[in-house]
Protein backbone atom coordinates (compact mmCIF):
# COMPACT_ATOMS: atom_id res chain seq x y z
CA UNK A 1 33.53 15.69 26.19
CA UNK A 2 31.67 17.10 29.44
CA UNK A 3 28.42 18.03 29.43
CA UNK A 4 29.19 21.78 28.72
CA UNK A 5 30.90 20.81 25.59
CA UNK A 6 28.19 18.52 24.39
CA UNK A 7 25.50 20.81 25.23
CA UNK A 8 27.91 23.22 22.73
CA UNK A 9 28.77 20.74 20.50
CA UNK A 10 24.86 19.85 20.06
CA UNK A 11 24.29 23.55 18.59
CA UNK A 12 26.37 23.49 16.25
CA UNK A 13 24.80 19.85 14.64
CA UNK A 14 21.41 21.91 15.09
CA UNK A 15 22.87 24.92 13.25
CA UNK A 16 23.92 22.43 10.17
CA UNK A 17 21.17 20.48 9.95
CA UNK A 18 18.74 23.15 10.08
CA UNK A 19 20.71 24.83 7.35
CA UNK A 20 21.61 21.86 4.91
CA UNK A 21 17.73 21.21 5.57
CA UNK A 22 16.94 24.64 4.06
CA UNK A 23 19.34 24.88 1.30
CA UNK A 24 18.69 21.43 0.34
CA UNK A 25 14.57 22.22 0.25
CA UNK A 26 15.70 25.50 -1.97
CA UNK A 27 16.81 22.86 -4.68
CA UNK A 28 14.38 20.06 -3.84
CA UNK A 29 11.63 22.45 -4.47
CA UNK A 30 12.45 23.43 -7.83
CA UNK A 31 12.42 19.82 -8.50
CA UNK A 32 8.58 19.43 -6.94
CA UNK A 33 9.68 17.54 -4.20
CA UNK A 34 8.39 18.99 -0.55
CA UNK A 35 10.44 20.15 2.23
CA UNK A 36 10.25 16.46 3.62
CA UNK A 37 12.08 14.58 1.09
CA UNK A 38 14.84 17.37 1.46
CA UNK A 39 15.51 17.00 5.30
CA UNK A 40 15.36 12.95 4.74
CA UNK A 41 17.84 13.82 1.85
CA UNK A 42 20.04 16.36 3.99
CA UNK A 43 20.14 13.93 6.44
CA UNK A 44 21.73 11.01 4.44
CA UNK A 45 24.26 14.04 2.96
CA UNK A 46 25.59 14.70 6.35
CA UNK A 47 26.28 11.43 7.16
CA UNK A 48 28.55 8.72 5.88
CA UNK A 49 27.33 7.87 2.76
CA UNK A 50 28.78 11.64 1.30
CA UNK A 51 30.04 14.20 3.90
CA UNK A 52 31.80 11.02 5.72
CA UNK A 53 33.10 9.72 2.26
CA UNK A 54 34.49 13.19 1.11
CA UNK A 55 35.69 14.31 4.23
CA UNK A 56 35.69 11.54 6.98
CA UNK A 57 37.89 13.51 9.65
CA UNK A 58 35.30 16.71 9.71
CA UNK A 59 31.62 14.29 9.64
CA UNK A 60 33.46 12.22 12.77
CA UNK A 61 34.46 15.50 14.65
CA UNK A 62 30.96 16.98 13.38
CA UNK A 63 29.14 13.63 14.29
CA UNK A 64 30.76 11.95 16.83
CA UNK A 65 29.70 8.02 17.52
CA UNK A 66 31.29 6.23 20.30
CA UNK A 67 29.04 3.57 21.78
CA UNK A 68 32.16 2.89 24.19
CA UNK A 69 31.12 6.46 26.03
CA UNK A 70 27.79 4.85 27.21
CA UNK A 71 25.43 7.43 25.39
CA UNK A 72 28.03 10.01 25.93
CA UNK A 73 28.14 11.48 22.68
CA UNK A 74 26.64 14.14 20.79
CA UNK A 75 24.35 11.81 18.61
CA UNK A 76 22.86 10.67 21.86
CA UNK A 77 21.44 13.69 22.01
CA UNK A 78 20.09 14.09 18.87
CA UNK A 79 18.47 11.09 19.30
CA UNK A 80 16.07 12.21 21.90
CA UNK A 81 15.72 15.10 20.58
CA UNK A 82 14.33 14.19 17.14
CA UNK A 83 12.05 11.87 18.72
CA UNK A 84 10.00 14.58 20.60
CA UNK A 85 9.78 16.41 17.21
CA UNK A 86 8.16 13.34 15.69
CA UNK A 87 5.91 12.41 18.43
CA UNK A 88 4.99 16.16 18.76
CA UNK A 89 4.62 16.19 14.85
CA UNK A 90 2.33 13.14 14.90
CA UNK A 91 -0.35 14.44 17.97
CA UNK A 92 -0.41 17.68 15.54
CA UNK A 93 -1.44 15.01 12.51
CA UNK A 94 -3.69 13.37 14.56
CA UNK A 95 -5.25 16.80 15.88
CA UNK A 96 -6.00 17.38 12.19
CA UNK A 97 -7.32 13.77 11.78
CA UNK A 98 -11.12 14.30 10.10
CA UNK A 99 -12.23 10.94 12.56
CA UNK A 100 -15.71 11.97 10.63
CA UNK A 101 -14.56 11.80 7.32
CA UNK A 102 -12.40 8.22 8.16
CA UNK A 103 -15.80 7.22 9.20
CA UNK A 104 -17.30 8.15 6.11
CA UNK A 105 -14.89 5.77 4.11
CA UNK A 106 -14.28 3.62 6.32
CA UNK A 107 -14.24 0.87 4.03
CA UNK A 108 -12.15 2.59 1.80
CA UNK A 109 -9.40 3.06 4.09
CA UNK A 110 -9.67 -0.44 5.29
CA UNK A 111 -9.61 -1.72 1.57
CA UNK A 112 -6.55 0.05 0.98
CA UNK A 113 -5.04 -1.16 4.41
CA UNK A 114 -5.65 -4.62 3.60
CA UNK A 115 -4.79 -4.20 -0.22
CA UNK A 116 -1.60 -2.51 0.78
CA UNK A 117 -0.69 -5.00 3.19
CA UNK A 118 -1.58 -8.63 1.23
CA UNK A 119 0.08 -7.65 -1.72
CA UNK A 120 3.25 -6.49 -0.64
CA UNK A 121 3.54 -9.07 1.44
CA UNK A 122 2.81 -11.73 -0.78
CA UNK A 123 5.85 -10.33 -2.97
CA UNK A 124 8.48 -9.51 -0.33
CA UNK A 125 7.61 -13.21 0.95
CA UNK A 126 8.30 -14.59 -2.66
CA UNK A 127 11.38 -12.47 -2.95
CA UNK A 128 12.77 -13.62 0.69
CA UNK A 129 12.41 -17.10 -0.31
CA UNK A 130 14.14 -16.53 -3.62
CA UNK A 131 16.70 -14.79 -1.58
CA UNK A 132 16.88 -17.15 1.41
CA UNK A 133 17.62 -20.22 -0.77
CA UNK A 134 19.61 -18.70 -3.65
CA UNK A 135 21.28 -16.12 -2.07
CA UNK A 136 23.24 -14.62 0.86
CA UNK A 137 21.37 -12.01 1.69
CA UNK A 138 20.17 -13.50 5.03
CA UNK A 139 22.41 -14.59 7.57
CA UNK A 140 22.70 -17.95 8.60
CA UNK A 141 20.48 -17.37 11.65
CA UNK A 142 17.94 -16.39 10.35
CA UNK A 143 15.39 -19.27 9.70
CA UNK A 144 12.86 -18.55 6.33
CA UNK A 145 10.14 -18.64 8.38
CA UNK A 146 11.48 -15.12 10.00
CA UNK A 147 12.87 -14.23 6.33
CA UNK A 148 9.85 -14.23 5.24
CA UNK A 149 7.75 -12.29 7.54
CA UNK A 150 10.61 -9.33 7.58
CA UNK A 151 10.43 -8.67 4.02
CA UNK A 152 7.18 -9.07 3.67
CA UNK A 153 6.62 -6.41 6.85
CA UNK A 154 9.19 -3.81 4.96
CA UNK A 155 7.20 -4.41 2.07
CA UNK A 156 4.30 -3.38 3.69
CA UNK A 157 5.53 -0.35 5.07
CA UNK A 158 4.19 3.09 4.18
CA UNK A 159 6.43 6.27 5.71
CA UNK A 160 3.04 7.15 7.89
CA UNK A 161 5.48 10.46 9.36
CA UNK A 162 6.64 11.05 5.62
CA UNK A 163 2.82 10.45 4.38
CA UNK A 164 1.63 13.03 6.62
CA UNK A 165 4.13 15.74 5.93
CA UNK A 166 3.63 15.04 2.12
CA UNK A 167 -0.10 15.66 2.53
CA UNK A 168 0.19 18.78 4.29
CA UNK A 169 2.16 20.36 1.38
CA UNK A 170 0.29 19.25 -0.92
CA UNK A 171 -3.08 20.98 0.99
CA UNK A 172 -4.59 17.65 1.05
CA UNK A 173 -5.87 17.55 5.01
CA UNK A 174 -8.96 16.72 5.43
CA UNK A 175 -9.93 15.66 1.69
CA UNK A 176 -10.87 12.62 0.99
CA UNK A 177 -7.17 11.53 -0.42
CA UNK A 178 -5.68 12.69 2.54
CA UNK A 179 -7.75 10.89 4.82
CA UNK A 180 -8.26 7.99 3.63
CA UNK A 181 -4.40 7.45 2.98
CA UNK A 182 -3.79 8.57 6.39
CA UNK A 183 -6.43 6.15 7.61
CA UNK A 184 -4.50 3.61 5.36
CA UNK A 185 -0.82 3.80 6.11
CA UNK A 186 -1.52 4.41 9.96
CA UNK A 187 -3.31 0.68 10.29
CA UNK A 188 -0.72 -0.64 7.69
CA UNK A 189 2.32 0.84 9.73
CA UNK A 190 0.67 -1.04 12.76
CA UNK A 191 0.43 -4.22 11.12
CA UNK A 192 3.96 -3.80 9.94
CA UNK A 193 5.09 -3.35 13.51
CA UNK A 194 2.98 -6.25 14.76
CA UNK A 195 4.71 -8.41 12.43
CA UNK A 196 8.28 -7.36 12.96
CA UNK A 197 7.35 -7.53 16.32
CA UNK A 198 6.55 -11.46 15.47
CA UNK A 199 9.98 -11.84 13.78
CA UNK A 200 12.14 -10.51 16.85
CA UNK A 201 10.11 -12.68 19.10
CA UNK A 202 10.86 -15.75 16.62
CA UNK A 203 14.42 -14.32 17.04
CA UNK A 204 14.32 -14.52 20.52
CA UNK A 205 12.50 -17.32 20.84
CA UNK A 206 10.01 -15.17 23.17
CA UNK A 207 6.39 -15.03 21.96
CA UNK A 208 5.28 -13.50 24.75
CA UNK A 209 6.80 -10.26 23.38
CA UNK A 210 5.20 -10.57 20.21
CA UNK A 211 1.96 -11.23 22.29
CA UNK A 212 2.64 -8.14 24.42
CA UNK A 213 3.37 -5.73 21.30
CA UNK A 214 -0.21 -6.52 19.56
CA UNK A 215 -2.17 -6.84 22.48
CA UNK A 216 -1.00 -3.88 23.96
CA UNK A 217 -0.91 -1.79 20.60
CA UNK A 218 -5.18 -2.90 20.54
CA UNK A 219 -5.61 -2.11 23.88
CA UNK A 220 -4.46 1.00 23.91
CA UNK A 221 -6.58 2.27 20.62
CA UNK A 222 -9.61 0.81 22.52
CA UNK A 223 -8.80 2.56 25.38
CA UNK A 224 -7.90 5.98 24.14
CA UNK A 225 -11.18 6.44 21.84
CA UNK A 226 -13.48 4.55 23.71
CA UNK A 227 -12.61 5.81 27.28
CA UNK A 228 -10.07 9.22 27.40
CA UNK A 229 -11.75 10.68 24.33
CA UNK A 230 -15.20 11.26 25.80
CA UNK A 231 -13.63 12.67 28.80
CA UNK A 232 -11.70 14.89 27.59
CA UNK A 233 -14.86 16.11 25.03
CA UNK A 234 -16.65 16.37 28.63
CA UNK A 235 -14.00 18.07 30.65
CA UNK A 236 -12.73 20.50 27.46
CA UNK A 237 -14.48 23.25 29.19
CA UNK A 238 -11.98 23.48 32.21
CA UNK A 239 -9.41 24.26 29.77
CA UNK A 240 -10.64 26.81 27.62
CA UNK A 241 -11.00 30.69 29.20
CA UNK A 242 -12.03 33.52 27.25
CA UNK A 243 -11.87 31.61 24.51
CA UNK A 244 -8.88 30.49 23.91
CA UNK A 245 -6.86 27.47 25.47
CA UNK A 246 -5.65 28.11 28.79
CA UNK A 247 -1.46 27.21 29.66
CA UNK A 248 -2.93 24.43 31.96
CA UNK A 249 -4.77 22.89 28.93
CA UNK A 250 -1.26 23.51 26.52
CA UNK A 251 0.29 21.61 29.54
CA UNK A 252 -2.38 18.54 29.48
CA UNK A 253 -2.58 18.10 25.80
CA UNK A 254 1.30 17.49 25.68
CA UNK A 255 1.39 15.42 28.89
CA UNK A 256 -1.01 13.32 26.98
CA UNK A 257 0.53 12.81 24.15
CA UNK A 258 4.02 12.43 26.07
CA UNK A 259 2.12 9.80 27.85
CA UNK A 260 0.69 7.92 24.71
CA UNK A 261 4.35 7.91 22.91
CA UNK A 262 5.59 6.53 25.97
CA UNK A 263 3.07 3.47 26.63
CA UNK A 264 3.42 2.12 22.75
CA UNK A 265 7.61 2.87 22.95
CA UNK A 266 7.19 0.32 26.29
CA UNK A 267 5.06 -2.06 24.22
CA UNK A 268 7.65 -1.92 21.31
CA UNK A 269 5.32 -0.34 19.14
CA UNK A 270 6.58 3.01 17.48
CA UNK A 271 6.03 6.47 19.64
CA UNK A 272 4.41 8.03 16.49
CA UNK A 273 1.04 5.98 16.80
CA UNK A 274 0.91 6.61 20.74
CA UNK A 275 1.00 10.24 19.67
CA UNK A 276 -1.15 9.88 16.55
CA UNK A 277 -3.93 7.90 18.38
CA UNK A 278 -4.18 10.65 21.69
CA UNK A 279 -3.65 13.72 19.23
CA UNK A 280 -7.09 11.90 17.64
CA UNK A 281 -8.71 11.76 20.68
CA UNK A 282 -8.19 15.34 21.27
CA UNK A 283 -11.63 17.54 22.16
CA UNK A 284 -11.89 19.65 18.05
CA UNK A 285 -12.54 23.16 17.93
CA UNK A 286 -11.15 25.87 20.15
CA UNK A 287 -8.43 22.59 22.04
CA UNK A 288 -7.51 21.66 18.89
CA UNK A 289 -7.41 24.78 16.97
CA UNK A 290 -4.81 26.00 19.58
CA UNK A 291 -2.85 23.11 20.08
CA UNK A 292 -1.74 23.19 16.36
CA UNK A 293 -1.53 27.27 16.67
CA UNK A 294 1.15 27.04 19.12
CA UNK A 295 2.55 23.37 18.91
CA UNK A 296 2.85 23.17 15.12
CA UNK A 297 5.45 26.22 14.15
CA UNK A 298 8.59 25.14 16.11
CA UNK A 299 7.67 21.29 15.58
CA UNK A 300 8.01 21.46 11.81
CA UNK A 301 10.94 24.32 11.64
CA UNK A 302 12.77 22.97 14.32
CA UNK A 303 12.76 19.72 16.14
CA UNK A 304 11.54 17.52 12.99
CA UNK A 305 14.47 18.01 10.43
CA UNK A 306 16.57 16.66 13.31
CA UNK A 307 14.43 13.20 13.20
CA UNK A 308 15.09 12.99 9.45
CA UNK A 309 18.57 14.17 9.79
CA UNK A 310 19.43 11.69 12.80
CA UNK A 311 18.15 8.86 10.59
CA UNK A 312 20.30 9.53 7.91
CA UNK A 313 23.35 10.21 9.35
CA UNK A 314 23.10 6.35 10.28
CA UNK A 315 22.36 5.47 6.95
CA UNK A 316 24.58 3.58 4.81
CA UNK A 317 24.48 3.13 0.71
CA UNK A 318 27.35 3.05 -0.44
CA UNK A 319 27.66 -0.85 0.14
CA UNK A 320 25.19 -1.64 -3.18
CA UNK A 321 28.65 -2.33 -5.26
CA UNK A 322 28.09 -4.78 -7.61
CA UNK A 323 25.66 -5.45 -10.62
CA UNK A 324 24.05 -8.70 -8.84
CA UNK A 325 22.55 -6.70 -5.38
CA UNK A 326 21.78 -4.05 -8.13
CA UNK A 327 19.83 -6.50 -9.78
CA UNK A 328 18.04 -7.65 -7.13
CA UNK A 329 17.21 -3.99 -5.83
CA UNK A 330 15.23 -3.61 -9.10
CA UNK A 331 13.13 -7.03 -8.22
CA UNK A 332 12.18 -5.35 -4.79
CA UNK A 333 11.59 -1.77 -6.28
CA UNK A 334 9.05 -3.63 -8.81
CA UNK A 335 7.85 -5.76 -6.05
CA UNK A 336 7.52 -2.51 -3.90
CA UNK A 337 5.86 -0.80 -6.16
CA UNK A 338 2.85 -3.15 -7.66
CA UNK A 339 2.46 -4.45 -4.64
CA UNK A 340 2.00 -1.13 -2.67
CA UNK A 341 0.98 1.58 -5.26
CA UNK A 342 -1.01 -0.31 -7.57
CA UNK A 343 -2.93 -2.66 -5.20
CA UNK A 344 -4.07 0.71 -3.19
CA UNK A 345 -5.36 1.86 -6.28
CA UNK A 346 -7.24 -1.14 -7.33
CA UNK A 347 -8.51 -1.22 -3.72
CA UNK A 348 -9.63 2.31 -4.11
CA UNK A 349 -11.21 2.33 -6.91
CA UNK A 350 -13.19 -1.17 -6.00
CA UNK A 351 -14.39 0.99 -2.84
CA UNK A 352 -16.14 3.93 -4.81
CA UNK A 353 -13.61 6.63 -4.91
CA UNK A 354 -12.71 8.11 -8.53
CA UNK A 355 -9.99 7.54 -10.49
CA UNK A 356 -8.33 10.35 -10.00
CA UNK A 357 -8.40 10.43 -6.37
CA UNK A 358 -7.58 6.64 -6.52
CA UNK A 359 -4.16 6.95 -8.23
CA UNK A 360 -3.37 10.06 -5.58
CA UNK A 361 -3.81 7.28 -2.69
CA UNK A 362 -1.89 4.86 -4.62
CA UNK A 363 0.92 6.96 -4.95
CA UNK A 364 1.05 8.45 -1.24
CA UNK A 365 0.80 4.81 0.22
CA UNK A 366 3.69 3.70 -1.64
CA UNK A 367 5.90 6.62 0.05
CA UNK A 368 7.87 4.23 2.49
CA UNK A 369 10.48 6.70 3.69
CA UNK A 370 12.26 6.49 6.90
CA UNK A 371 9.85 4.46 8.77
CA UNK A 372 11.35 1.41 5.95
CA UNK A 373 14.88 3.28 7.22
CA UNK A 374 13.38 2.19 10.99
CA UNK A 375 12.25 -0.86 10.86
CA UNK A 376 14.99 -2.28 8.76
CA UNK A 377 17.74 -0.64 10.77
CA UNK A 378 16.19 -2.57 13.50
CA UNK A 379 16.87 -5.97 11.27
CA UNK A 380 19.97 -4.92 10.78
CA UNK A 381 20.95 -4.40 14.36
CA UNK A 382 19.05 -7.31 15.30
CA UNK A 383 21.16 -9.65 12.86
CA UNK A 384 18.03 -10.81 10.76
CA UNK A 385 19.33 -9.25 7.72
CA UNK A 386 22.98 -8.55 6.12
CA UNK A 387 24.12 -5.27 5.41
CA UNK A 388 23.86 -5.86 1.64
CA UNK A 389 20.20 -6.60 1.93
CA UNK A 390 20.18 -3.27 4.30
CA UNK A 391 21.42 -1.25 1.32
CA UNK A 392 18.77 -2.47 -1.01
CA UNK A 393 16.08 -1.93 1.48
CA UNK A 394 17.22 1.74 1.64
CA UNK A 395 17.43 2.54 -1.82
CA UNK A 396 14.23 0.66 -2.38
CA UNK A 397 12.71 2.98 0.81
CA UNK A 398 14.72 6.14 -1.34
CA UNK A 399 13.33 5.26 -4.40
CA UNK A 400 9.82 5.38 -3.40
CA UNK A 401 9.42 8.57 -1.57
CA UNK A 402 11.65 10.49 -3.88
CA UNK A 403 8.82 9.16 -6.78
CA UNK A 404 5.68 10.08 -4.57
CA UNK A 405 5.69 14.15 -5.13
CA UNK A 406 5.98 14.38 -8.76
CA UNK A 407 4.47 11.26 -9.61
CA UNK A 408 1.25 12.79 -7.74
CA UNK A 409 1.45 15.65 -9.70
CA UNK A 410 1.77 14.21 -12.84
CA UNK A 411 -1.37 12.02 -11.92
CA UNK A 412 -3.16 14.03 -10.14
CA UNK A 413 -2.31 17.56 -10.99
CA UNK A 414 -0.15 20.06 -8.72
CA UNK A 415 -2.18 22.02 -6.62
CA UNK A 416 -5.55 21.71 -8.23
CA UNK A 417 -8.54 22.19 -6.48
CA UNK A 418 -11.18 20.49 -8.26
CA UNK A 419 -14.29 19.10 -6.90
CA UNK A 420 -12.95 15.54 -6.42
CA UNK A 421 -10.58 15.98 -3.50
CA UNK A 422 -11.33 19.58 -1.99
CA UNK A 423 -11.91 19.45 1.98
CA UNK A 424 -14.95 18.02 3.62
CA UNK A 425 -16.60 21.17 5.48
CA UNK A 426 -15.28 21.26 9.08
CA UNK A 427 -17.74 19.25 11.25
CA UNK A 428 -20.57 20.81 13.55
C-alpha cells in the first residue's frame, strides 16, 4: 500500500470500530456493563479470536499485519493513534482528580495500594512457583526468580484506564469511592510497572534499566507537583481572557501533557501516568473546567475505542484448549480475585470507610482490563511467558472487568445516591 491507500484504508478500520463499538455498547448495556467493557469486547471481536476465525481472508484484508513492511501497515497506524486517545483520556482523569479529597484519605488509598499489591502478589508468586516447577507454562529461559516477580506484577494489576472510565459511568468522580480507588490503582499500576520493569532488566541482564524506570517514574511525580504545579497555579492567569481559556492555554495544556506521556514512555513507564500525573497538576477552575469542555467529547467518542479496539485485535484466546490450562485459569481467577478484591476491601474497611463504600473499592480495584492485556503482551513478546500462560492471563484479565459493573451494582446499588459516596463539594 502507499500512503494514500493507507491513509484510506485507516478510515474504513475507524468506521468499523467505531460502529462494532456502538452496537456492541447497545447490547452490553442492557446487560449493565458500561460502554468500556464493550469497546474492550468489540475489540477482541474484530480480531482473531472471532472475525479472524469465521472469516480469516476479510479480518487480514480488514486488518492487515506485516511486520516485514517496517511499520507499513494499517495497524501501525492505529497504534499511534489509540495511544493519543489514552494519554488524552488520562490528563482529562487527572483534570478531574479531587488531589483534596486523595489528601483527605490518604491513608485509605495507600492501604488499599499496599493491600492490593501484597496480596496478589503473594498468590501469583505461589502460583508461578507451582507453575515453574510442575508445569510448562514458563519457558525454559525464564529463571523463577523472574517467574515469580511477573505473575506476581499481573496479579497486581488494576486496569487504571478501564478503572477510570468505569467510574465515570457510574457518576462516581470525585466521591470518596472514586477517589480513593483512583488513588489506589494509579500507585498500584506504578508498582506493577516498576516490577515488570525489574523482570525485563533480569531478562536482560541490565539493572540499570530497571534503575532508570523507578527512579525516573519518582522523579518525575516529584517534579511535576512539587515544581510545574505551582507555576502553572501562578501563571494560570495568562491563559484565561474573558473568562474562558484562551487557544494559547488549549495549546499549553496539551503540550504538557504530550510532554509528560512522552518522558515516562522514554523511561519505560506507561504514557497514561505521564498524562495522569500533569493532567493533576493542572491549575482547577476556569483551566480545568475548559480543558475537559473541549478535550473530553472527541477523546471518549472517538480516539479511545481505537485503544481498546487496537488491543484486542492482538489478542489471542482461542489457545486455552484443554481441561488442564482450564484448570489452572480457575487457580489464577481465585488467586486474582481474593487477592485483589477482597484484600482492598479489608484494607478499606481497616482505614475507616463504610462497608458499603468498601466493597465498591474492592470491586473497581479488581477490574484489571487491558492494562493486564499490556503488560502481559509485553511478557509474551519478551519470551518470559508461553502463549498458553498468555491465554490464561487474558481470560483471567476478561474475567475480572466483565465482573466489576454488575458486581458493583449488586453490592453497592446502581446509581444510588445515598449519603455514603455522593461528591465532596468542589473545593474553594
Amino acid at each position: 500500500m502507499n500512503n494514500l491507500q493507507l491513509a484510506v484504508h485507516f478510515f474504513l478500520q475507524l468506521a468499523v470500530i467505531l460502529a462494532v463499538c456502538r452496537m456492541v455498547g447497545a447490547v452490553a448495556a442492557r446487560l449493565g456493563q458500561p460502554q468500556v467493557v464493550a469497546e474492550m469486547i468489540a475489540g477482541v471481536l474484530l480480531g482473531p479470536s472471532l472475525f479472524g476465525l469465521v472469516l480469516p481472508e476479510w479480518q487480514r484484508w480488514l486488518f492487515p499485519w506485516d511486520p516485514t513492511q517496517a511499520g507499513r501497515d494499517t495497524q501501525s497506524y492505529l497504534f499511534p493513534v489509540s495511544q493519543l486517545g489514552l494519554a488524552l483520556y488520562m490528563f482529562v482523569v487527572g483534570l478531574e482528580f479531587r488531589f483534596d479529597i486523595l489528601q483527605r484519605r490518604l491513608a485509605s488509598s495507600v492501604a488499599v495500594s499496599v493491600a492490593g499489591m501484597v496480596a496478589p502478589f503473594v498468590l501469583g508468586g505461589g502460583l508461578a512457583w507451582i507453575f515453574f516447577h510442575q508445569t510448562s507454562l514458563f519457558p525454559a529461559r525464564t529463571s523463577l526468580f523472574e517467574a515469580v516477580l511477573f505473575l506476581g506484577a499481573s496479579m497486581c494489576i488494576t486496569a487504571f484506564p478501564m478503572l477510570a472510565r468505569i467510574i465515570h459511568f457510574k457518576k462516581l468522580t470525585g466521591t470518596i469511592m472514586g477517589t480513593v480507588a483512583l488513588g489506589a490503582g494509579a500507585i498500584d499500576d506504578a508498582a506493577a510497572w516498576c516490577l515488570l520493569a525489574v523482570v525485563l532488566a533480569s531478562f536482560d541482564n541490565d539493572p540499570g534499566r530497571a534503575m532508570l524506570n523507578i527512579g525516573g517514574g519518582v522523579a518525575y511525580v516529584a517534579f511535576t507537583l512539587a515544581l510545574v504545579r505551582p507555576l502553572l497555579a501562578r501563571g494560570q492567569g495568562g491563559l484565561i481572557k474573558e473568562g474562558g481559556l484562551t487557544e494559547a492555554g488549549l495549546v499549553v495544556g496539551l503540550a504538557l501533557m504530550a510532554l509528560g506521556a512522552w518522558f515516562t514512555d522514554l523511561i519505560g513507564l506507561h504514557a497514561v501516568f505521564g498524562a495522569f500525573v500533569m493532567g493533576v497538576a493542572m491549575p482547577r477552575g476556569v483551566v480545568s473546567r475548559d480543558l475537559i469542555g473541549r478535550i473530553q467529547p472527541l477523546t471518549v467518542a472517538l480516539l479511545l475505542p481505537l485503544f481498546f479496539a487496537f488491543s484486542g485485535l492482538n489478542t489471542k484466546i482461542t489457545l486455552l484448549n484443554s481441561a488442564f490450562l482450564w484448570l489452572m485459569c480457575g487457580a489464577v481467577l481465585v488467586a486474582a480475585i481474593l487477592g485483589k478484591g477482597v484484600a482492598c476491601w479489608l484494607a478499606a474497611r481497616a482505614t475507616g470507610i463504610s462497608h458499603r463504600e468498601a466493597l465498591g473499592i474492592g470491586t473497581l480495584m479488581n477490574a484489571r482490563g487491558l492494562m493486564e492485556l499490556i503488560i502481559i503482551n509485553i511478557g509474551l513478546q519478551r519470551g518470559v511467558i508461553s502463549a498458553e500462560l498468555f491465554s490464561v492471563l487474558v481470560i483471567m484479565a476478561v474475567v475480572t472487568t466483565l465482573m466489576a459493573s454488575p458486581l458493583f451494582d449488586r453490592l453497592v446499588g446502581a446509581g444510588e445516591a445515598s449519603r455514603e459516596h455522593r461528591p465532596y463539594p468542589p473545593p474553594d
